[in-house]
PDB file of N, CA and C in Angstrom:
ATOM      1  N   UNK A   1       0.831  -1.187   0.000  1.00  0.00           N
ATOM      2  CA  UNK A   1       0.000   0.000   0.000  1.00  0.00           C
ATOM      3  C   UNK A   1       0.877   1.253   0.000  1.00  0.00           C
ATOM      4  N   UNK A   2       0.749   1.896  -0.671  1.00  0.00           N
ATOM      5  CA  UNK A   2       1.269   3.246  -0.685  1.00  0.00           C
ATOM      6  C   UNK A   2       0.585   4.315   0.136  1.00  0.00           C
ATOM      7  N   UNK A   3       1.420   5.436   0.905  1.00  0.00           N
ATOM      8  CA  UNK A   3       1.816   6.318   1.903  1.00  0.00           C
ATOM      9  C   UNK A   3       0.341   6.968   1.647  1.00  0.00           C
ATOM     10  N   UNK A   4       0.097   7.466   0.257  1.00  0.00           N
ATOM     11  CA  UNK A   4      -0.974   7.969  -0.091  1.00  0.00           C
ATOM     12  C   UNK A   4      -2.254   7.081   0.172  1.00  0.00           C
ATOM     13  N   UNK A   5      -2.706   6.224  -0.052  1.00  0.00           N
ATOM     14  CA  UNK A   5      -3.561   5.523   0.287  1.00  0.00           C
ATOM     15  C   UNK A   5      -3.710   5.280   1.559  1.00  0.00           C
ATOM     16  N   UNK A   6      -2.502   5.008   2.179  1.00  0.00           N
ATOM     17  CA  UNK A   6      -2.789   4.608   3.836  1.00  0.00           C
ATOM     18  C   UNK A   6      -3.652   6.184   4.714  1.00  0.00           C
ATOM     19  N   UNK A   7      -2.926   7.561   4.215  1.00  0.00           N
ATOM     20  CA  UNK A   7      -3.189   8.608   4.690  1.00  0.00           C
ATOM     21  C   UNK A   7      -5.073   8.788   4.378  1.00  0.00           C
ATOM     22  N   UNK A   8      -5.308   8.581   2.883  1.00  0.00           N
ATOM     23  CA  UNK A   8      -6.778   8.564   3.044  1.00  0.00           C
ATOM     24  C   UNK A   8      -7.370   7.461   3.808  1.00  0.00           C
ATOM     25  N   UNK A   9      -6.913   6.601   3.821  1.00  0.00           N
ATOM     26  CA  UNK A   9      -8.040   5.435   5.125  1.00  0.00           C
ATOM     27  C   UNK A   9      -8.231   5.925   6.532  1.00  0.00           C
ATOM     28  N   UNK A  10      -7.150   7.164   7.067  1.00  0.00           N
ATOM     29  CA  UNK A  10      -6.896   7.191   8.020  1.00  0.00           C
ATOM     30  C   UNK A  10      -7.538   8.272   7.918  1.00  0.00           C
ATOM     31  N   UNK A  11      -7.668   9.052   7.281  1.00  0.00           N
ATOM     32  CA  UNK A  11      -8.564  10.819   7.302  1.00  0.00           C
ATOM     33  C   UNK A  11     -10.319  10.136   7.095  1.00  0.00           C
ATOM     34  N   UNK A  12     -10.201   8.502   6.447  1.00  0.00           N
ATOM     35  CA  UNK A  12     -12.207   8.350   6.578  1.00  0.00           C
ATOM     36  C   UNK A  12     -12.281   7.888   8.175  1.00  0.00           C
ATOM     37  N   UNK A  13     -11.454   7.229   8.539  1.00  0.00           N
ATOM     38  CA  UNK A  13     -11.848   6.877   9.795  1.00  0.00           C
ATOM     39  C   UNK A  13     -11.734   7.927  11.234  1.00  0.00           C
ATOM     40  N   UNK A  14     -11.017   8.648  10.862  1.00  0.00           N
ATOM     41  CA  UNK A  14     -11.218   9.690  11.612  1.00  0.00           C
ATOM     42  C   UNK A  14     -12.351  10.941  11.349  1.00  0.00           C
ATOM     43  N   UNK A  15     -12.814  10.678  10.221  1.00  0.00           N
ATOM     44  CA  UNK A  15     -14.212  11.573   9.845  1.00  0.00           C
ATOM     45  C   UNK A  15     -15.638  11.491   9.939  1.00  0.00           C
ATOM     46  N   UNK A  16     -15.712  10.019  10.749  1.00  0.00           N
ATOM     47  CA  UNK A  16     -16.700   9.639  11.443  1.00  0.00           C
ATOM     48  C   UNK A  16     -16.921  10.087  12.500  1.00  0.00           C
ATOM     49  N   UNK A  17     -18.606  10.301  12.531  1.00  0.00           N
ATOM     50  CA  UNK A  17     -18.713  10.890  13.901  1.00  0.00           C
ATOM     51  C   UNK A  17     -18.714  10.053  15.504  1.00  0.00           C
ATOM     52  N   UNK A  18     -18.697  11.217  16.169  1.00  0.00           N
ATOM     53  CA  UNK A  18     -18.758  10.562  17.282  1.00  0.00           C
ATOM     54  C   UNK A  18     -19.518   9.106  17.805  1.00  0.00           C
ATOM     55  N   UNK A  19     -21.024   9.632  17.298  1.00  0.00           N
ATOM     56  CA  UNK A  19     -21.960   8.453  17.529  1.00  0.00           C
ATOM     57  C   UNK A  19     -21.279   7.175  16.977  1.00  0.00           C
ATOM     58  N   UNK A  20     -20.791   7.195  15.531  1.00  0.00           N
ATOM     59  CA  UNK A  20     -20.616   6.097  15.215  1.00  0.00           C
ATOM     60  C   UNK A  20     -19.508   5.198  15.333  1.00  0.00           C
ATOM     61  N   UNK A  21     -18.511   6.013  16.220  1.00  0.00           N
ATOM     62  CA  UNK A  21     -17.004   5.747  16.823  1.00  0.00           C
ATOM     63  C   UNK A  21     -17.446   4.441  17.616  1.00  0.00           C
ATOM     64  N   UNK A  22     -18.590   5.475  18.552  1.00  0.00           N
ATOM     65  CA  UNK A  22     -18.771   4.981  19.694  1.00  0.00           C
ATOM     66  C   UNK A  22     -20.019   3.864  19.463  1.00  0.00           C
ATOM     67  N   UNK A  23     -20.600   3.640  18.428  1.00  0.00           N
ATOM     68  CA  UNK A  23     -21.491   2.023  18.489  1.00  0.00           C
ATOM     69  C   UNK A  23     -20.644   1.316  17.939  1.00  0.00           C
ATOM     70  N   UNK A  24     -19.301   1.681  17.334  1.00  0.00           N
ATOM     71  CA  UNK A  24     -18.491   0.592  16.881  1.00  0.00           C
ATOM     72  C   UNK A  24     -17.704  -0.259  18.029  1.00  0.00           C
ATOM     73  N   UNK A  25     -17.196   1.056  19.296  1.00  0.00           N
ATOM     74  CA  UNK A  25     -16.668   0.778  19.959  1.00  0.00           C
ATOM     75  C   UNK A  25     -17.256  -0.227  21.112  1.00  0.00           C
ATOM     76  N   UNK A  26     -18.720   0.495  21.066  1.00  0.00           N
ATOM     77  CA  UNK A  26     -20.034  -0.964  21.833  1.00  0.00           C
ATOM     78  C   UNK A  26     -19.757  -2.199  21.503  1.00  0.00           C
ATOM     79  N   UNK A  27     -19.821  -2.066  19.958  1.00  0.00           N
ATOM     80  CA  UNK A  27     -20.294  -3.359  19.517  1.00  0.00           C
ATOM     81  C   UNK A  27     -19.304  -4.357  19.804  1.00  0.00           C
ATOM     82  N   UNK A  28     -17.745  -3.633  19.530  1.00  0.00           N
ATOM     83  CA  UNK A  28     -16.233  -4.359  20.229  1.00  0.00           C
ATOM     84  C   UNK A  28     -16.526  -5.000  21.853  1.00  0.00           C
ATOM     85  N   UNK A  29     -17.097  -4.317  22.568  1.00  0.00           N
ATOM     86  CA  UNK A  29     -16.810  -4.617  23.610  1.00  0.00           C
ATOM     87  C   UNK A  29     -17.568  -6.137  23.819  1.00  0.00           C
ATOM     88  N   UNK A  30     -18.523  -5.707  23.112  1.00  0.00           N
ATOM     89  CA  UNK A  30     -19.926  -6.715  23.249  1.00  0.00           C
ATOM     90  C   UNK A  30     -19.894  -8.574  23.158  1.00  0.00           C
ATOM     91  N   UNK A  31     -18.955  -8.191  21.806  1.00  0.00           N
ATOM     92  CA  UNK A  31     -18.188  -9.411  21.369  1.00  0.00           C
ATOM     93  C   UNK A  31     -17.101  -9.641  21.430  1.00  0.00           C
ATOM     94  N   UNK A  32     -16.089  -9.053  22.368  1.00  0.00           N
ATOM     95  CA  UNK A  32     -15.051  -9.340  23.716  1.00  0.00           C
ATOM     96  C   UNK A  32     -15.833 -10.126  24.441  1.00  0.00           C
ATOM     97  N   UNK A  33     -16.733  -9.165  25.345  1.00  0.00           N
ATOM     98  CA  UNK A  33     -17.291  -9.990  26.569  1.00  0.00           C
ATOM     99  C   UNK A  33     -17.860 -11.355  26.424  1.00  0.00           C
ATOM    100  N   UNK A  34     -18.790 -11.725  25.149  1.00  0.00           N
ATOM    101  CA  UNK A  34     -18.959 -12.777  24.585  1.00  0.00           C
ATOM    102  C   UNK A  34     -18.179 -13.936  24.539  1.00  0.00           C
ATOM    103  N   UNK A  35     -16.839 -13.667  24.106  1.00  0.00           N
ATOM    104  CA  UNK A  35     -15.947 -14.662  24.190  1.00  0.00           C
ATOM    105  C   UNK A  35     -15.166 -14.900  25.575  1.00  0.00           C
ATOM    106  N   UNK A  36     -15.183 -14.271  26.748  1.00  0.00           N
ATOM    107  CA  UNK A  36     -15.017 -14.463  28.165  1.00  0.00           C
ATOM    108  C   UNK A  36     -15.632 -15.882  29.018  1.00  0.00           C
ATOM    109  N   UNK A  37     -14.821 -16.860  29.211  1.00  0.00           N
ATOM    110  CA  UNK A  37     -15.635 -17.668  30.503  1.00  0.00           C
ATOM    111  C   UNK A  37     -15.410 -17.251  31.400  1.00  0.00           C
ATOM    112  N   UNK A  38     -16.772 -17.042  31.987  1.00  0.00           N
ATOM    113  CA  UNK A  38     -17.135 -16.232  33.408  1.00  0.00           C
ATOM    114  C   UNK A  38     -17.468 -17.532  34.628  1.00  0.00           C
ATOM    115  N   UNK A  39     -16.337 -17.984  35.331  1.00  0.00           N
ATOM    116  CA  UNK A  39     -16.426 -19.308  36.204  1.00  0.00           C
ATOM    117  C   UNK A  39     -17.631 -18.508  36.582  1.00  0.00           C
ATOM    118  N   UNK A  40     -18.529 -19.916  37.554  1.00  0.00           N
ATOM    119  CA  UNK A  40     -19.495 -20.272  38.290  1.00  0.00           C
ATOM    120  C   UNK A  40     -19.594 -19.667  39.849  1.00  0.00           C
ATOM    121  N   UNK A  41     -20.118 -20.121  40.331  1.00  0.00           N
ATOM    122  CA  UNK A  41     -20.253 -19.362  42.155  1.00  0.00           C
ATOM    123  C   UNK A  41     -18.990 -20.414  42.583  1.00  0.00           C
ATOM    124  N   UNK A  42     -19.150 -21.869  42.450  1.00  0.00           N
ATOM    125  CA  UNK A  42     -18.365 -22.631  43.311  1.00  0.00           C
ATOM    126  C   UNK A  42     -16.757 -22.046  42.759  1.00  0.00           C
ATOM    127  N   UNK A  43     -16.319 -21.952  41.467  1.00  0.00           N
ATOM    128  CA  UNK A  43     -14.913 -21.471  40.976  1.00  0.00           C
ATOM    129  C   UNK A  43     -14.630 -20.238  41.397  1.00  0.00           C
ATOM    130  N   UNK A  44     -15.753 -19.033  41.731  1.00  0.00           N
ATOM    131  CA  UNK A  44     -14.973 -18.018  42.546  1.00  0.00           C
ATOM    132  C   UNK A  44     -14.696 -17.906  44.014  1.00  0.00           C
ATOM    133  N   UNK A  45     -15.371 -18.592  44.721  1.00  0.00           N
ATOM    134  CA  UNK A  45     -15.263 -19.415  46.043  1.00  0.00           C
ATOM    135  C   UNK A  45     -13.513 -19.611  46.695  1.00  0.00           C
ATOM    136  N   UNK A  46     -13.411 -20.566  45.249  1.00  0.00           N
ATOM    137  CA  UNK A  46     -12.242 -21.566  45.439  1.00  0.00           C
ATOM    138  C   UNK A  46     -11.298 -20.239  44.804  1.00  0.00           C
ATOM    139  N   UNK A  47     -11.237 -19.646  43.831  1.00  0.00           N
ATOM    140  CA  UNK A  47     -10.506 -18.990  43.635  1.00  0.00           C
ATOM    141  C   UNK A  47     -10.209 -17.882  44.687  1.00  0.00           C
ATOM    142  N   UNK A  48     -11.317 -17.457  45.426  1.00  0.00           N
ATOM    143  CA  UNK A  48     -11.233 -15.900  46.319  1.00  0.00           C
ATOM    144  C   UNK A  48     -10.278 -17.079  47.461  1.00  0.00           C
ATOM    145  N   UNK A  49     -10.564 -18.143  48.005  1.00  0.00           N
ATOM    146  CA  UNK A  49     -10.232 -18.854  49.113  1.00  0.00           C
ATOM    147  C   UNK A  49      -8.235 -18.672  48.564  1.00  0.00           C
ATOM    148  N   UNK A  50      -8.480 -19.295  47.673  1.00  0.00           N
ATOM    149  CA  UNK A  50      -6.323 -19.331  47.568  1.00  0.00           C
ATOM    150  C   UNK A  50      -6.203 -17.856  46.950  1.00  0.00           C
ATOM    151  N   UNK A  51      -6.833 -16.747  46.956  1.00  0.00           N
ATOM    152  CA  UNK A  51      -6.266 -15.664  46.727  1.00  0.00           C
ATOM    153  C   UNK A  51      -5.402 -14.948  48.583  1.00  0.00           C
ATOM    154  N   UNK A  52      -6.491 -15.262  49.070  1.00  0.00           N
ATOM    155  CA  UNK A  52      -6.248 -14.853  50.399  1.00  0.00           C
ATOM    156  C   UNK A  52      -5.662 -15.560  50.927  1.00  0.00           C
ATOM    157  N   UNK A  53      -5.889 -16.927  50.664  1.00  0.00           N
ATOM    158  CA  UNK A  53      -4.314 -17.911  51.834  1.00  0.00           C
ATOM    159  C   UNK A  53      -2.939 -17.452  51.280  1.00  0.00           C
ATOM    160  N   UNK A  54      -2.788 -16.762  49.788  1.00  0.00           N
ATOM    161  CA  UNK A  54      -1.793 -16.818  49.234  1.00  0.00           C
ATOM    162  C   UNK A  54      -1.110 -14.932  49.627  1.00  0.00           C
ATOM    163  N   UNK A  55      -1.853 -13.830  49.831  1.00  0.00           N
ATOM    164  CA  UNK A  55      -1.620 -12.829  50.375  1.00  0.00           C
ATOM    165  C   UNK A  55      -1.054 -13.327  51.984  1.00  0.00           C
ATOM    166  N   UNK A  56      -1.934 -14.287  52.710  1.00  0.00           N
ATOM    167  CA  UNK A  56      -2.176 -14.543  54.177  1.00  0.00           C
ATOM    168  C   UNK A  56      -0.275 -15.415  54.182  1.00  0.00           C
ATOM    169  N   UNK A  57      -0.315 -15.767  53.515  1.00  0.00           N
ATOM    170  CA  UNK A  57       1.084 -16.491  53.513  1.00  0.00           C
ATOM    171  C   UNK A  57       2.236 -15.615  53.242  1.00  0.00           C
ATOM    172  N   UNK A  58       2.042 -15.066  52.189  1.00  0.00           N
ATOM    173  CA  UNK A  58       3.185 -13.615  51.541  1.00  0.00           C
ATOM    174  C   UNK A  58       3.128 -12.671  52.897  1.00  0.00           C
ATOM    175  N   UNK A  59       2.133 -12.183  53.343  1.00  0.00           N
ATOM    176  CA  UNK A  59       2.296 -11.088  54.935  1.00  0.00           C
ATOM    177  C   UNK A  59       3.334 -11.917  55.964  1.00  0.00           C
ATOM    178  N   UNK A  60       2.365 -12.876  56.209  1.00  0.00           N
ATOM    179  CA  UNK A  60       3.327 -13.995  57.103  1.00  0.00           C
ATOM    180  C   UNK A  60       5.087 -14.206  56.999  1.00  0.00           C
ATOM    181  N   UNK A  61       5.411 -14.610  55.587  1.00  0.00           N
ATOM    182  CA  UNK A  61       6.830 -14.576  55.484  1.00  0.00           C
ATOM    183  C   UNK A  61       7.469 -13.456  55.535  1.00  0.00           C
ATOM    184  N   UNK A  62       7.202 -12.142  54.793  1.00  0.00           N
ATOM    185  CA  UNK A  62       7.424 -11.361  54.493  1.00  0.00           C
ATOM    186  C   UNK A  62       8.040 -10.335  56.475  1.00  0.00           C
ATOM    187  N   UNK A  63       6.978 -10.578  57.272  1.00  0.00           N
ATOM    188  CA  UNK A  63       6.652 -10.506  58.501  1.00  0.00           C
ATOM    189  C   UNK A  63       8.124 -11.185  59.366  1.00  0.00           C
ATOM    190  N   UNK A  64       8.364 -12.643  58.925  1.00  0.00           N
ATOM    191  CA  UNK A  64       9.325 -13.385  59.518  1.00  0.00           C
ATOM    192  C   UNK A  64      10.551 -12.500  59.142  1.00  0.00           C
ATOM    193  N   UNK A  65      10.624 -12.682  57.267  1.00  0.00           N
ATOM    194  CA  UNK A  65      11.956 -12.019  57.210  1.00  0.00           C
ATOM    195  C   UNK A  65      12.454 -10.874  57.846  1.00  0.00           C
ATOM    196  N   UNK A  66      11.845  -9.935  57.945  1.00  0.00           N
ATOM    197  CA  UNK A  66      11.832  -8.586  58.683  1.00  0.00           C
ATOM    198  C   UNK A  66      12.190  -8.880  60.378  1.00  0.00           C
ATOM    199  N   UNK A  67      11.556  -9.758  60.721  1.00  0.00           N
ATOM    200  CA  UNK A  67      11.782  -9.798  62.067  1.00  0.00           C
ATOM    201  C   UNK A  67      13.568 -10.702  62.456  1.00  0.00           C
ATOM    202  N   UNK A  68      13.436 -11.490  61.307  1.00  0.00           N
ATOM    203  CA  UNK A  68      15.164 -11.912  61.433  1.00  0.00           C
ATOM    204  C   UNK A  68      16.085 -10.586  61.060  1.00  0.00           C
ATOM    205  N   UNK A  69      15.596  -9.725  60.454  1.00  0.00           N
ATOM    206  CA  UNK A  69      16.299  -9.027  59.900  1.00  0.00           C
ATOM    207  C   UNK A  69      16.654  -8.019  61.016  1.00  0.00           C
ATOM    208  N   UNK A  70      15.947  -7.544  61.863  1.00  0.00           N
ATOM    209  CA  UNK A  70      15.738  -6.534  63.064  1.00  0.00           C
ATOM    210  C   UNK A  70      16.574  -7.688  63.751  1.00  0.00           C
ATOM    211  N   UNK A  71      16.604  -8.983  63.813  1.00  0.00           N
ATOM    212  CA  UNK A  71      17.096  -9.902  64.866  1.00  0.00           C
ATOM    213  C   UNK A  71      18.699  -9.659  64.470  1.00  0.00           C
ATOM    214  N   UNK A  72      19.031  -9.708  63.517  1.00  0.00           N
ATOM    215  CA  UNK A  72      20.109  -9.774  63.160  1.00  0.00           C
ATOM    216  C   UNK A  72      20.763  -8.594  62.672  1.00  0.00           C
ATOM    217  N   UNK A  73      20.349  -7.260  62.674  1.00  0.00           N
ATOM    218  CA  UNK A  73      20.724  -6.018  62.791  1.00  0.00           C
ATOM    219  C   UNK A  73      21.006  -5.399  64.210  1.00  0.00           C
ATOM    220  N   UNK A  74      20.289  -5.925  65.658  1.00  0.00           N
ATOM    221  CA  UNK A  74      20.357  -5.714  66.826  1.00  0.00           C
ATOM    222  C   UNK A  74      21.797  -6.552  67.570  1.00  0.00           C
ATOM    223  N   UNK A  75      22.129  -7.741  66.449  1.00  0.00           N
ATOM    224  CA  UNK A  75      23.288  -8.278  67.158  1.00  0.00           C
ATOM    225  C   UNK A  75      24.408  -7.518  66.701  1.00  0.00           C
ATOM    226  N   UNK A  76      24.615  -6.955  65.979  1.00  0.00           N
ATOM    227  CA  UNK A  76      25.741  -5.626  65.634  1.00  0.00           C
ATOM    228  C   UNK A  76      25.953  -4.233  65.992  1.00  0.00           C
ATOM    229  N   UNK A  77      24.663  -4.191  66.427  1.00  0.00           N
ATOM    230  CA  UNK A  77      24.909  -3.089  67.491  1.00  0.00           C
ATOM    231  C   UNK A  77      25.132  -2.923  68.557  1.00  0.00           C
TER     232      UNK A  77
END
């Protein structure tokens, strides 16, 4: 495609109006969301359950290291 041609495709699509930007941009979303599997009640359950053991675990270690770390910064002073 030549420079010239690409520049007019790009001056029609920008010469559309608003309205019709925006039912194109609907209609995108529409048939995104369409193609989404949206798990069940029991799969977000199980998923929310190991989201939080897995934060609940990261605080926890995170918690230890720090406290060796104060443990072992206090023996040098």
């Amino acid at each position: 495609m030549k420079k010239e041609e690409k520049k007019t495709k790009k001056n029609k699509q920008n010469k559309k109006s608003l309205w019709v930007r925006f039912r194109i941009f609907c209609h995108g979303v529409k048939s995104e969301t369409e193609k989404v599997h949206w798990p069940n009640k029991k799969d977000m359950v199980k998923y929310s359950v190991a989201t939080i053991l897995f934060v609940l675990f990261c605080s926890v270690f995170f918690y230890i290291v720090d406290i060796i770390f104060v443990f072992v910064k206090s023996l040098f002073n």
